[in-house]
PDB file of N, CA and C in Angstrom:
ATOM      1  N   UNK A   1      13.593   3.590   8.527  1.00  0.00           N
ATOM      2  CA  UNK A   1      13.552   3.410   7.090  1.00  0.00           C
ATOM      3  C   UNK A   1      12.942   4.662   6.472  1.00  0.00           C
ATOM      4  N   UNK A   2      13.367   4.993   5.792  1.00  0.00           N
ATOM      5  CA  UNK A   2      13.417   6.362   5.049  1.00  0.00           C
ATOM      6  C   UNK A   2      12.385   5.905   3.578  1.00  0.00           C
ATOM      7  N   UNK A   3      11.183   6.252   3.569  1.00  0.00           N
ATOM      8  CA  UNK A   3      10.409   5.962   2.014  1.00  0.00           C
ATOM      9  C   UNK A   3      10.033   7.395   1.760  1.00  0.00           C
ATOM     10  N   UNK A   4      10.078   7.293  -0.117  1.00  0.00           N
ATOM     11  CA  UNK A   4       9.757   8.513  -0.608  1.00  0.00           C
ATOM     12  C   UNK A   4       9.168   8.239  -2.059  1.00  0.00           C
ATOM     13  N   UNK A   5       8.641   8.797  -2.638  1.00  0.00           N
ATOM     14  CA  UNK A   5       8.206   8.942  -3.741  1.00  0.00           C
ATOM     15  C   UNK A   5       9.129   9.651  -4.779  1.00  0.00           C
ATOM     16  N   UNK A   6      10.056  10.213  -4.440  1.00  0.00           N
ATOM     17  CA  UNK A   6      11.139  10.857  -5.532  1.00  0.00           C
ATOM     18  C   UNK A   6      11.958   9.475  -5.953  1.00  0.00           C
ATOM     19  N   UNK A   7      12.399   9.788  -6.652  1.00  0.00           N
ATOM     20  CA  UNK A   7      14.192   9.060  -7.127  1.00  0.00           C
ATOM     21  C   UNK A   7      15.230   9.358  -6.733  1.00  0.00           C
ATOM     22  N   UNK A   8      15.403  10.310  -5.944  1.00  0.00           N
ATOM     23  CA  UNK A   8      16.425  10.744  -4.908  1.00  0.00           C
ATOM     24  C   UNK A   8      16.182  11.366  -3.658  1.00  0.00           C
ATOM     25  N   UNK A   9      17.397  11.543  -2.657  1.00  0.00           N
ATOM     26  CA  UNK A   9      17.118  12.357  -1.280  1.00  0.00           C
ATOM     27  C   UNK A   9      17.655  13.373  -1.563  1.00  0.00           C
ATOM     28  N   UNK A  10      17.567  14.246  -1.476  1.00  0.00           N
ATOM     29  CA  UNK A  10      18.096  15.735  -1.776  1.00  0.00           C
ATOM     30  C   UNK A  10      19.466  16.039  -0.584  1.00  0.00           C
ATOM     31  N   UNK A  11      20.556  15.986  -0.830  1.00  0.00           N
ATOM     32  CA  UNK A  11      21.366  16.276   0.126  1.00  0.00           C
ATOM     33  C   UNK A  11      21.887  14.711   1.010  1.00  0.00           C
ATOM     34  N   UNK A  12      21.563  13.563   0.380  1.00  0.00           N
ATOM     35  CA  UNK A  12      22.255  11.975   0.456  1.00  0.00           C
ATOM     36  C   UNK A  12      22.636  11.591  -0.515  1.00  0.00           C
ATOM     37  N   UNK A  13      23.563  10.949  -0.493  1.00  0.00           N
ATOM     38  CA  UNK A  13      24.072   9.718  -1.528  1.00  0.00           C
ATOM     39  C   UNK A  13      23.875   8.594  -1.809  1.00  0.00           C
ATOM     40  N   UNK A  14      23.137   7.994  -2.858  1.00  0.00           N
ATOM     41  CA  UNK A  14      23.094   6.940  -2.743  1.00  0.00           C
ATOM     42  C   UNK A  14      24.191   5.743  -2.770  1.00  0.00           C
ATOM     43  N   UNK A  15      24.260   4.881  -1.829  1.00  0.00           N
ATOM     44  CA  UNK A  15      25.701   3.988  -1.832  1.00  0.00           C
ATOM     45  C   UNK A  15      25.483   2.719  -2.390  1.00  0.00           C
ATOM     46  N   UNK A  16      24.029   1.746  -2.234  1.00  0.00           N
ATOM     47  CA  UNK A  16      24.170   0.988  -3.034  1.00  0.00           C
ATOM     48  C   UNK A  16      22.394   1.000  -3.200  1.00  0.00           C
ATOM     49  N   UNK A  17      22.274  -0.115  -4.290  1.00  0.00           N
ATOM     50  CA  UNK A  17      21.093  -0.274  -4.698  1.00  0.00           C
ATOM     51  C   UNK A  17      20.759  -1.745  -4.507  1.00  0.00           C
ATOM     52  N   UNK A  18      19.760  -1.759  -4.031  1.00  0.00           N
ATOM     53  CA  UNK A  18      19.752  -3.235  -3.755  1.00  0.00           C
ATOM     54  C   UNK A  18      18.319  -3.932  -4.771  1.00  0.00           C
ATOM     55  N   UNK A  19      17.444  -3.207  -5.322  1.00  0.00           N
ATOM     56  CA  UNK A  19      16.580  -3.536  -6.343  1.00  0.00           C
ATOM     57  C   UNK A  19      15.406  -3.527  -6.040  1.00  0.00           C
ATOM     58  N   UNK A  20      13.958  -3.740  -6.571  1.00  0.00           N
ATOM     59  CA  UNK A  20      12.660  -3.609  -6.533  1.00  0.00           C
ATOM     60  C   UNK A  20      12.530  -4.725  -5.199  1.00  0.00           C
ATOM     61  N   UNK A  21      11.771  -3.556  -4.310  1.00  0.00           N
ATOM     62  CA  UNK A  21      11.602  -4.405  -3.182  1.00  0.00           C
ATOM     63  C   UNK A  21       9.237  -3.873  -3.125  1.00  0.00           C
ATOM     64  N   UNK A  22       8.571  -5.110  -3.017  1.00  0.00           N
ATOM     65  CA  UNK A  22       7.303  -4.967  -3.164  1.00  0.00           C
ATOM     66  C   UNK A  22       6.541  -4.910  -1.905  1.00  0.00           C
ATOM     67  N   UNK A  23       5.505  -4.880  -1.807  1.00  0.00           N
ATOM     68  CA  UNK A  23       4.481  -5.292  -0.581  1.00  0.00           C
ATOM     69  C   UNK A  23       3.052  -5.360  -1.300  1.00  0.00           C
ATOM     70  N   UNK A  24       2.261  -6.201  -0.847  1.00  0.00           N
ATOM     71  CA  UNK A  24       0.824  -6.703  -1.287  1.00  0.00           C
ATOM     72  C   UNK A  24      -0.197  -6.978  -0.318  1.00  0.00           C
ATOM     73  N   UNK A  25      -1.161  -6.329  -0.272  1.00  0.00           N
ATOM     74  CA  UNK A  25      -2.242  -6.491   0.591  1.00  0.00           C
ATOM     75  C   UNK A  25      -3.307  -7.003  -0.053  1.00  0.00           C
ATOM     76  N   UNK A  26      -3.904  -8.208   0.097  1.00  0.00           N
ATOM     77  CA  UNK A  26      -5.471  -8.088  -0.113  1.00  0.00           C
ATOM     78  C   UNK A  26      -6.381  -8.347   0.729  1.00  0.00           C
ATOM     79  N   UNK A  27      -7.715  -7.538   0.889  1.00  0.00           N
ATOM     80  CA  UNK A  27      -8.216  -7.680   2.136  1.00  0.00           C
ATOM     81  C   UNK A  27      -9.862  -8.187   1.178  1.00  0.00           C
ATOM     82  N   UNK A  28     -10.587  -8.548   1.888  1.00  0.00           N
ATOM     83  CA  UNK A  28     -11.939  -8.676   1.549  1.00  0.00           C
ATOM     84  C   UNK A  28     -12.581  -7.787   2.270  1.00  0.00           C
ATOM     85  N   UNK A  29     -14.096  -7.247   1.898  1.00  0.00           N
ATOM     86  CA  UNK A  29     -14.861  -6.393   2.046  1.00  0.00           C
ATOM     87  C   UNK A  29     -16.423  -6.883   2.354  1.00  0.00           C
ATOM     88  N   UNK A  30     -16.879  -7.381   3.558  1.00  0.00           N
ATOM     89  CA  UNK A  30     -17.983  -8.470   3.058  1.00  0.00           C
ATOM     90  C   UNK A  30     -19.299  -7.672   3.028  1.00  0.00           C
ATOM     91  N   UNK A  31     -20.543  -8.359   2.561  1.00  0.00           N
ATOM     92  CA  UNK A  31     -21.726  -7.979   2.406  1.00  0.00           C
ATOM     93  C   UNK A  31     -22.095  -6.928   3.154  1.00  0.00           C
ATOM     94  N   UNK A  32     -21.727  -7.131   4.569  1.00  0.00           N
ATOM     95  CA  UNK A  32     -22.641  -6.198   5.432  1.00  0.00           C
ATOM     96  C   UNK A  32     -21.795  -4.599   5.089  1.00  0.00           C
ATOM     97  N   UNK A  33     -20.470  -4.684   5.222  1.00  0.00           N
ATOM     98  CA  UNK A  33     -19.595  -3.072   4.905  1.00  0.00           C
ATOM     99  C   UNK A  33     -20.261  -2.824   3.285  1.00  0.00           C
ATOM    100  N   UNK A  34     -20.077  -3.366   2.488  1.00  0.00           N
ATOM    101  CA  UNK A  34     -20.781  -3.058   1.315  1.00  0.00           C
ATOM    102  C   UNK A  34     -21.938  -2.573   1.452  1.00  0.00           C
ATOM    103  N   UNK A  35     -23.167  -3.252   1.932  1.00  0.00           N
ATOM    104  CA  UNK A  35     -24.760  -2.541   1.727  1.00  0.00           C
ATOM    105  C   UNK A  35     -24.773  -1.152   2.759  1.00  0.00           C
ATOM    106  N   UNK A  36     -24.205  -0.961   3.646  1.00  0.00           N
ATOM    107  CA  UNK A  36     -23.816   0.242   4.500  1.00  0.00           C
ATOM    108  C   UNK A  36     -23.061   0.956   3.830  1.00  0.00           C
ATOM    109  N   UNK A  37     -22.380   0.620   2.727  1.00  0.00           N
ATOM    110  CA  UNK A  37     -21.244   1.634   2.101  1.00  0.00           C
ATOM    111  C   UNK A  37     -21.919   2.356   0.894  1.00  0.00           C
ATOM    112  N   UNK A  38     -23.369   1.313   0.598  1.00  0.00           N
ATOM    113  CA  UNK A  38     -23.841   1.913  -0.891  1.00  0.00           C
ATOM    114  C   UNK A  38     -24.867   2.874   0.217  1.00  0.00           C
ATOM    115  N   UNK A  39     -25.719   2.381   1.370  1.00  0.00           N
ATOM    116  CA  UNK A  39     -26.310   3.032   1.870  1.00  0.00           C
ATOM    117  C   UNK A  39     -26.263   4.558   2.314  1.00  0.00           C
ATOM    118  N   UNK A  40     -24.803   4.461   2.633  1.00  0.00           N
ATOM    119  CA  UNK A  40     -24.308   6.076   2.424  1.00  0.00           C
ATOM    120  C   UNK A  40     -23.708   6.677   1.546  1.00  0.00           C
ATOM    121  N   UNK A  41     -23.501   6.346   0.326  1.00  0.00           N
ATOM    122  CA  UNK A  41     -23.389   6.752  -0.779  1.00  0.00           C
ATOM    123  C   UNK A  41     -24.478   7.788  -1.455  1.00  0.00           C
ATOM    124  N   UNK A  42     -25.700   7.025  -1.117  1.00  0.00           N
ATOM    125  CA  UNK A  42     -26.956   7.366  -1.299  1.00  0.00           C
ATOM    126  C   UNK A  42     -27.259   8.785  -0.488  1.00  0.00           C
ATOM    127  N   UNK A  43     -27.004   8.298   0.641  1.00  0.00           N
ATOM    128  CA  UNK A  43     -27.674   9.712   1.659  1.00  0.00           C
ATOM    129  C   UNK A  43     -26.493  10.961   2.035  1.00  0.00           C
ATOM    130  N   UNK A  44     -25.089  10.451   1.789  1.00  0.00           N
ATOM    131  CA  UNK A  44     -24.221  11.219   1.092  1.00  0.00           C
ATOM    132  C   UNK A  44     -23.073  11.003   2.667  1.00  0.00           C
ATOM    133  N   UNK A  45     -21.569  11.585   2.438  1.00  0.00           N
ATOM    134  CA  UNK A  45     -21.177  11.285   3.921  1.00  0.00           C
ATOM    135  C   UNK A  45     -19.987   9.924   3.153  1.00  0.00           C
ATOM    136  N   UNK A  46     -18.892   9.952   4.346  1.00  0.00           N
ATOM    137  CA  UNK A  46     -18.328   9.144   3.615  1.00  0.00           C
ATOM    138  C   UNK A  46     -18.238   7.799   4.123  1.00  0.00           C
ATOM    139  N   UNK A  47     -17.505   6.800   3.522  1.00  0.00           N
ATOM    140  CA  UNK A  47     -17.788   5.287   3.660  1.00  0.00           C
ATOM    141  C   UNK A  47     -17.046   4.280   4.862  1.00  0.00           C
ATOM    142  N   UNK A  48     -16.774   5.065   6.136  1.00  0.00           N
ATOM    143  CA  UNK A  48     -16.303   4.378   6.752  1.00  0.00           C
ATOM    144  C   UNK A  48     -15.280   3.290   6.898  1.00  0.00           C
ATOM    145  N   UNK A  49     -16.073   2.019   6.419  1.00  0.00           N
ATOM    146  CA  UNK A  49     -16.168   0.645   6.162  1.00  0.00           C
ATOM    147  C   UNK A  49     -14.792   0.353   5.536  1.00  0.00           C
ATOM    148  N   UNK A  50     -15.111   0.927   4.419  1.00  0.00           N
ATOM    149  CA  UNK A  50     -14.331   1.224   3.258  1.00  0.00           C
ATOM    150  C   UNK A  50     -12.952   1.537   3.192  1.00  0.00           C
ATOM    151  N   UNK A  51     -13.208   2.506   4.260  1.00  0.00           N
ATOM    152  CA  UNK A  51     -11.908   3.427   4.463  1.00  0.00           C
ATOM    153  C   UNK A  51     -10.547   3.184   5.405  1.00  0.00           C
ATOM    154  N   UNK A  52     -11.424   2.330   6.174  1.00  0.00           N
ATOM    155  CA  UNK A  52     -11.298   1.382   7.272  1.00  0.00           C
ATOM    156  C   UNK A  52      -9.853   0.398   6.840  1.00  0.00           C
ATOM    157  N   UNK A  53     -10.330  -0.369   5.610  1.00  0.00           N
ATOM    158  CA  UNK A  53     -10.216  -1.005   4.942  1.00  0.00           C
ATOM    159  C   UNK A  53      -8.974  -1.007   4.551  1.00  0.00           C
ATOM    160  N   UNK A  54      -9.196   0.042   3.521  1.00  0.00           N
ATOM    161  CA  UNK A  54      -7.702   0.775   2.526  1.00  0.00           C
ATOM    162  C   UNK A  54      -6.875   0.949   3.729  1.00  0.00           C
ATOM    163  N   UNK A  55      -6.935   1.623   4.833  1.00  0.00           N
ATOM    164  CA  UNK A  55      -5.956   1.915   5.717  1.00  0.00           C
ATOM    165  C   UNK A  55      -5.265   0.854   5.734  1.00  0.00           C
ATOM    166  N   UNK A  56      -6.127  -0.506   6.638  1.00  0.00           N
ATOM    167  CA  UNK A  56      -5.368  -1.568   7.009  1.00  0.00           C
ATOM    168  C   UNK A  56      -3.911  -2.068   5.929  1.00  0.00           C
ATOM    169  N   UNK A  57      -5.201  -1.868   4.614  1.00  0.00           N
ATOM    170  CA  UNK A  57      -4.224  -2.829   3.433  1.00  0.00           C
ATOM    171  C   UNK A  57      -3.366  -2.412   3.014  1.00  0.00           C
ATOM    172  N   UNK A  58      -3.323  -0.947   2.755  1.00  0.00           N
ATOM    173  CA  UNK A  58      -1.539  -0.056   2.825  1.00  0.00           C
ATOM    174  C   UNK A  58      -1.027  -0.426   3.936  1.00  0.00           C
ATOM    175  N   UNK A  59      -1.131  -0.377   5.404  1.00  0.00           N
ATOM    176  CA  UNK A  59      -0.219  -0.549   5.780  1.00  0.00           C
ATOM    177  C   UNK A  59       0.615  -1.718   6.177  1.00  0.00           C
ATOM    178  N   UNK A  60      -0.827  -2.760   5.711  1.00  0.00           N
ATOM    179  CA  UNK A  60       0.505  -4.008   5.683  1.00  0.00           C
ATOM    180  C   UNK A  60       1.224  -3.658   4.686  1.00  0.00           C
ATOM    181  N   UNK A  61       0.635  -3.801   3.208  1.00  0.00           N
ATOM    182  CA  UNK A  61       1.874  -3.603   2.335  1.00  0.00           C
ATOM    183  C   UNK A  61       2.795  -2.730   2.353  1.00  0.00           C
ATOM    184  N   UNK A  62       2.892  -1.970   2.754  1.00  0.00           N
ATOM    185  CA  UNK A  62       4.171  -0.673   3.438  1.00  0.00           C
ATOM    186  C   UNK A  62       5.088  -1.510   4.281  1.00  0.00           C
ATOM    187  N   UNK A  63       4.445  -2.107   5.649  1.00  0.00           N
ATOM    188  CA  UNK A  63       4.974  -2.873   6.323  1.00  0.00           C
ATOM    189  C   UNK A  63       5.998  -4.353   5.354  1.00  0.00           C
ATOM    190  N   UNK A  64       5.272  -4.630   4.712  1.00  0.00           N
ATOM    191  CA  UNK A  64       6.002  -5.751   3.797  1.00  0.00           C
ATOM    192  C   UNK A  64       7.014  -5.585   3.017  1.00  0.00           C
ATOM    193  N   UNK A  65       7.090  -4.023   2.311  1.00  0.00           N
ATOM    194  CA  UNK A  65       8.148  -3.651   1.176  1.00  0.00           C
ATOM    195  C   UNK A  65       8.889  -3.456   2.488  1.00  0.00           C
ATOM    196  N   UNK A  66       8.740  -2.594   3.603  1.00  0.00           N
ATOM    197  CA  UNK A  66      10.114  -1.951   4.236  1.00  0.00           C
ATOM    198  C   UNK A  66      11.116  -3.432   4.875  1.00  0.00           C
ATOM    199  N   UNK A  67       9.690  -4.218   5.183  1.00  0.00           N
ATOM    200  CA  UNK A  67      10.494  -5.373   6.028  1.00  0.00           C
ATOM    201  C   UNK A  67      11.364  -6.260   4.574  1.00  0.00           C
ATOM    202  N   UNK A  68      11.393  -6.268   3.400  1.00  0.00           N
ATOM    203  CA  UNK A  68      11.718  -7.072   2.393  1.00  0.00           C
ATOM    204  C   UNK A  68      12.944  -6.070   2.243  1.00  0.00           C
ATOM    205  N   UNK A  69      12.974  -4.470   2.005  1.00  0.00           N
ATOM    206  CA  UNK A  69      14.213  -3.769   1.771  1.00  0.00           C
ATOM    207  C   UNK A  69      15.170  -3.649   3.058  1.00  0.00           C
ATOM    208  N   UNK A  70      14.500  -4.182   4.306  1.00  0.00           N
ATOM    209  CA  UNK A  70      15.445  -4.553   5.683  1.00  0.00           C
ATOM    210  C   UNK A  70      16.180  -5.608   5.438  1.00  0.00           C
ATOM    211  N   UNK A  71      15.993  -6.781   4.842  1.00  0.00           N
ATOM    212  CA  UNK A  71      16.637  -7.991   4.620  1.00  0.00           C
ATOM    213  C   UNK A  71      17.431  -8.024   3.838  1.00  0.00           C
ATOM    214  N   UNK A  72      17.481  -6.977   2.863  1.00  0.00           N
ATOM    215  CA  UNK A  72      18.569  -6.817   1.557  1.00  0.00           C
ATOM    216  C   UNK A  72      19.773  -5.883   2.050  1.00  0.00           C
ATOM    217  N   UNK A  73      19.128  -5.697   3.747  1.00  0.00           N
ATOM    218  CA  UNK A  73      20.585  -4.205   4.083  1.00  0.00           C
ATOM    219  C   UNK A  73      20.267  -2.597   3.734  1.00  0.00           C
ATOM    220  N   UNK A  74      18.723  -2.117   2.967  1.00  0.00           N
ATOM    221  CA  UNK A  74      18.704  -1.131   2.677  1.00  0.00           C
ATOM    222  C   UNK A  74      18.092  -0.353   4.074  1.00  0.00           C
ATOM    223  N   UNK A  75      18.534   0.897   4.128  1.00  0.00           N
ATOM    224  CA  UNK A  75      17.992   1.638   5.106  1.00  0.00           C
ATOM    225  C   UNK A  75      17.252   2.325   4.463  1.00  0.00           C
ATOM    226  N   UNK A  76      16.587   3.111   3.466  1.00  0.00           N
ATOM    227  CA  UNK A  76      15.875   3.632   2.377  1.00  0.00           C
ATOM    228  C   UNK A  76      15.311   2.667   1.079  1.00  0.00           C
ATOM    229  N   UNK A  77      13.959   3.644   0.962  1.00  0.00           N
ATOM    230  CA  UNK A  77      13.053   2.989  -0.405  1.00  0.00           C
ATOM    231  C   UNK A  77      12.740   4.640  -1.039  1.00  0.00           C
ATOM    232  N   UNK A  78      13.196   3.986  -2.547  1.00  0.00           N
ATOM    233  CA  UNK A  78      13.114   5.309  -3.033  1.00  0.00           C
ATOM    234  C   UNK A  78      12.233   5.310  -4.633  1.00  0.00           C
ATOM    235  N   UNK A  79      11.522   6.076  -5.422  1.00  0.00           N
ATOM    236  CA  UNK A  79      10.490   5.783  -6.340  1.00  0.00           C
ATOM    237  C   UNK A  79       9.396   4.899  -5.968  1.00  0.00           C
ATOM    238  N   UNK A  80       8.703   5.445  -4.771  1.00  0.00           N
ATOM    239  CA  UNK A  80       7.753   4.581  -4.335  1.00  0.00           C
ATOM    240  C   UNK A  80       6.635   4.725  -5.186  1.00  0.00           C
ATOM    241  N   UNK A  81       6.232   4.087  -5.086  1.00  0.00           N
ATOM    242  CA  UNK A  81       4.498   3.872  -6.283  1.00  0.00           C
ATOM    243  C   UNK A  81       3.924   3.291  -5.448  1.00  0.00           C
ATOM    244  N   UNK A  82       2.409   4.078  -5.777  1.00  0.00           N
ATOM    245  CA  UNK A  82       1.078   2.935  -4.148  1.00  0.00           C
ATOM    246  C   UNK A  82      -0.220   2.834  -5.385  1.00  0.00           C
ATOM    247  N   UNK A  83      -0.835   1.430  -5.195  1.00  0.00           N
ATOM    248  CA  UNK A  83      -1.684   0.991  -6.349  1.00  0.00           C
ATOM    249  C   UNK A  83      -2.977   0.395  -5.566  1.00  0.00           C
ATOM    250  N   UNK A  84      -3.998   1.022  -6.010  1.00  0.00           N
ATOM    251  CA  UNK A  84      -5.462   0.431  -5.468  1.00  0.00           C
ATOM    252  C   UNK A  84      -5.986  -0.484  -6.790  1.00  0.00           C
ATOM    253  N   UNK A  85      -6.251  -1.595  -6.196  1.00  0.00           N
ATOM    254  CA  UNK A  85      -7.657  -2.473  -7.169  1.00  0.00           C
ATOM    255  C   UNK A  85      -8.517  -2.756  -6.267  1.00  0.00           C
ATOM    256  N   UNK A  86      -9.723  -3.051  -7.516  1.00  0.00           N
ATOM    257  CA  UNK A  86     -10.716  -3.494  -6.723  1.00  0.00           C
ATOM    258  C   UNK A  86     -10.911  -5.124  -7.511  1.00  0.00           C
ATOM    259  N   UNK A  87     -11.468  -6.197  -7.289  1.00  0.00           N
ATOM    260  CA  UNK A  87     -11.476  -7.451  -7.460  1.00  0.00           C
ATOM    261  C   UNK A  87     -13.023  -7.890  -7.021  1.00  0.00           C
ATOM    262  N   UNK A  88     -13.605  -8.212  -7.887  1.00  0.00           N
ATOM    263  CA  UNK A  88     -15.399  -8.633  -7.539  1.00  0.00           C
ATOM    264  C   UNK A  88     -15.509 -10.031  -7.393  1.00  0.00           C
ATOM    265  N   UNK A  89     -16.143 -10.662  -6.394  1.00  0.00           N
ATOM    266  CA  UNK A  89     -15.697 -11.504  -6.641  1.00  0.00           C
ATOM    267  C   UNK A  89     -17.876 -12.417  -6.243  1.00  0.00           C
ATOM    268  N   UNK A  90     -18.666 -11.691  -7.648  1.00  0.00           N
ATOM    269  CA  UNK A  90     -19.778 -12.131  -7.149  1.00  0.00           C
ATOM    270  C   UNK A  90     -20.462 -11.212  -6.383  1.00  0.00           C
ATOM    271  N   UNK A  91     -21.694 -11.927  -5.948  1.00  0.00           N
ATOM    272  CA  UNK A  91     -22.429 -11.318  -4.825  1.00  0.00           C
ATOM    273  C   UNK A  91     -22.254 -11.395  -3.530  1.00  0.00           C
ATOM    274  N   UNK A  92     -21.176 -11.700  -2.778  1.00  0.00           N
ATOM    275  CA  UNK A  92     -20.660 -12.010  -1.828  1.00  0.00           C
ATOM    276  C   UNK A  92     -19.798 -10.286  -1.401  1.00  0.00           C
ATOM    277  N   UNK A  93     -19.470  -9.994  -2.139  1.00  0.00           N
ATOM    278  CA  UNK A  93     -18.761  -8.294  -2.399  1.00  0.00           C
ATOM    279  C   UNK A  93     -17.560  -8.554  -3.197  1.00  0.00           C
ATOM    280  N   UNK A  94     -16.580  -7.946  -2.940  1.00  0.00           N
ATOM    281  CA  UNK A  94     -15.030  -7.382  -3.539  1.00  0.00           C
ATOM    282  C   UNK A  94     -14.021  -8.016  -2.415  1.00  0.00           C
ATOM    283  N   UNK A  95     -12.692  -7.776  -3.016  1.00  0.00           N
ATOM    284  CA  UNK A  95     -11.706  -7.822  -3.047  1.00  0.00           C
ATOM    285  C   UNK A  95     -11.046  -6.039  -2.770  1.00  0.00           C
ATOM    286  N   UNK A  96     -10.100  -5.941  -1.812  1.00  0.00           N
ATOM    287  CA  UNK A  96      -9.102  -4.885  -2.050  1.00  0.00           C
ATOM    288  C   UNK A  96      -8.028  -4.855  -1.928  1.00  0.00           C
ATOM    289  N   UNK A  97      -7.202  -4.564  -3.107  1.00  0.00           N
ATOM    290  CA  UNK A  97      -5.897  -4.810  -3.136  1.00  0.00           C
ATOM    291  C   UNK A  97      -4.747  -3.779  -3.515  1.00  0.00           C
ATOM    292  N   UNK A  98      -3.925  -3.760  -2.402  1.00  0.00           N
ATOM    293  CA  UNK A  98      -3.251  -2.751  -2.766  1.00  0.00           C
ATOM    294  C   UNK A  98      -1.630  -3.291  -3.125  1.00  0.00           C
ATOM    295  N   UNK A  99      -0.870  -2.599  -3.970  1.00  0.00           N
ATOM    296  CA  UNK A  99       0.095  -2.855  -4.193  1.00  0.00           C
ATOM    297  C   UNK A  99       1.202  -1.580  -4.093  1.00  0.00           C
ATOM    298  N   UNK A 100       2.256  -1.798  -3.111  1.00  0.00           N
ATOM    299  CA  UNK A 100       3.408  -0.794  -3.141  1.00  0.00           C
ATOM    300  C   UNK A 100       4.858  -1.428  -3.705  1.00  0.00           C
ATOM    301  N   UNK A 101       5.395  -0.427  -4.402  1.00  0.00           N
ATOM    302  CA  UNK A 101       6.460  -1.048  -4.424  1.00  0.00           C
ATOM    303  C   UNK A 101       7.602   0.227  -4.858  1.00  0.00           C
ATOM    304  N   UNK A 102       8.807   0.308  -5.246  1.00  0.00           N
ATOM    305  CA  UNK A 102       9.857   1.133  -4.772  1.00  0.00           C
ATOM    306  C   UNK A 102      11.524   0.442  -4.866  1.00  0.00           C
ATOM    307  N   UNK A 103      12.536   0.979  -4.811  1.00  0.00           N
ATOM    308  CA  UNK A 103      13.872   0.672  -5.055  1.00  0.00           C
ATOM    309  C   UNK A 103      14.363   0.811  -4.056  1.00  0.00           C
ATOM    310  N   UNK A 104      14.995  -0.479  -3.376  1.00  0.00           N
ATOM    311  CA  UNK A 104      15.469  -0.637  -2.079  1.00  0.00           C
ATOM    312  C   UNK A 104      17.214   0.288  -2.249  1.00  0.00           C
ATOM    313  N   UNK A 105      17.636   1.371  -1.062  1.00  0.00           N
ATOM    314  CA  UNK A 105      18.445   1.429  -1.665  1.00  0.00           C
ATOM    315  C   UNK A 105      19.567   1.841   0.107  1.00  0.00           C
ATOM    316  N   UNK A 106      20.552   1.754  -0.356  1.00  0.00           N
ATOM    317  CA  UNK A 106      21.723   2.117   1.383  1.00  0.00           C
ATOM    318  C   UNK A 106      22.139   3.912   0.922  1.00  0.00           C
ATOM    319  N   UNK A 107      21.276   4.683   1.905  1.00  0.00           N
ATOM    320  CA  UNK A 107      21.885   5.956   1.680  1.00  0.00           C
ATOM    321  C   UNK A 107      22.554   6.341   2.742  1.00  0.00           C
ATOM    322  N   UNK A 108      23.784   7.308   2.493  1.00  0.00           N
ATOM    323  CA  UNK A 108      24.722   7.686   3.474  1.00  0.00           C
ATOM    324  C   UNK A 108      23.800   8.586   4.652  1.00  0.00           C
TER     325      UNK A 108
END
């Protein structure tokens, strides 16, 4: 599966379009990665925990748009967009959520 961030492949055709294909991750972040994450914030260095984190949750949602534009027949995703939130949810910590999404499409 072919993903890109343009609106086109330079030197393919597009043959059909098959439409907005998404993926959604949300992961939680609990107390203990949080007070270690402000802890080095403080003494400087980066957040591990954190980072850890974001990885996982892109790549399910990556994993989710490509497997959703597999089912429609597309071999390509094209105008990809990748979206971070954060979600509080209390003193317990956050929420992280990522959202991808992109135009499922059949290129020659």
């Amino acid at each position: 599966m072919l993903i890109t961030t343009t609106a086109f492949i330079q030197g393919r055709n597009i043959d059909a379009y098959h439409g907005v294909v998404v993926g959604e991750a949300i992961l939680g972040a609990n107390i203990f990665k949080d007070m270690f994450a402000g802890i080095r914030d403080i003494v400087g260095g980066r957040a591990g925990a954190y980072e850890q984190e974001l990885r996982k949750a892109r790549d399910i949602a990556f994993s989710e748009m490509t497997a959703s534009a597999e089912s429609l027949g597309a071999n390509a995703i094209i105008g990809v967009d990748l979206d971070y939130e954060t979600i509080e949810r209390g003193s317990g910590g956050g929420m992280l959520m990522v959202t991808v999404s992109g135009t499922a499409v059949t290129i020659d």
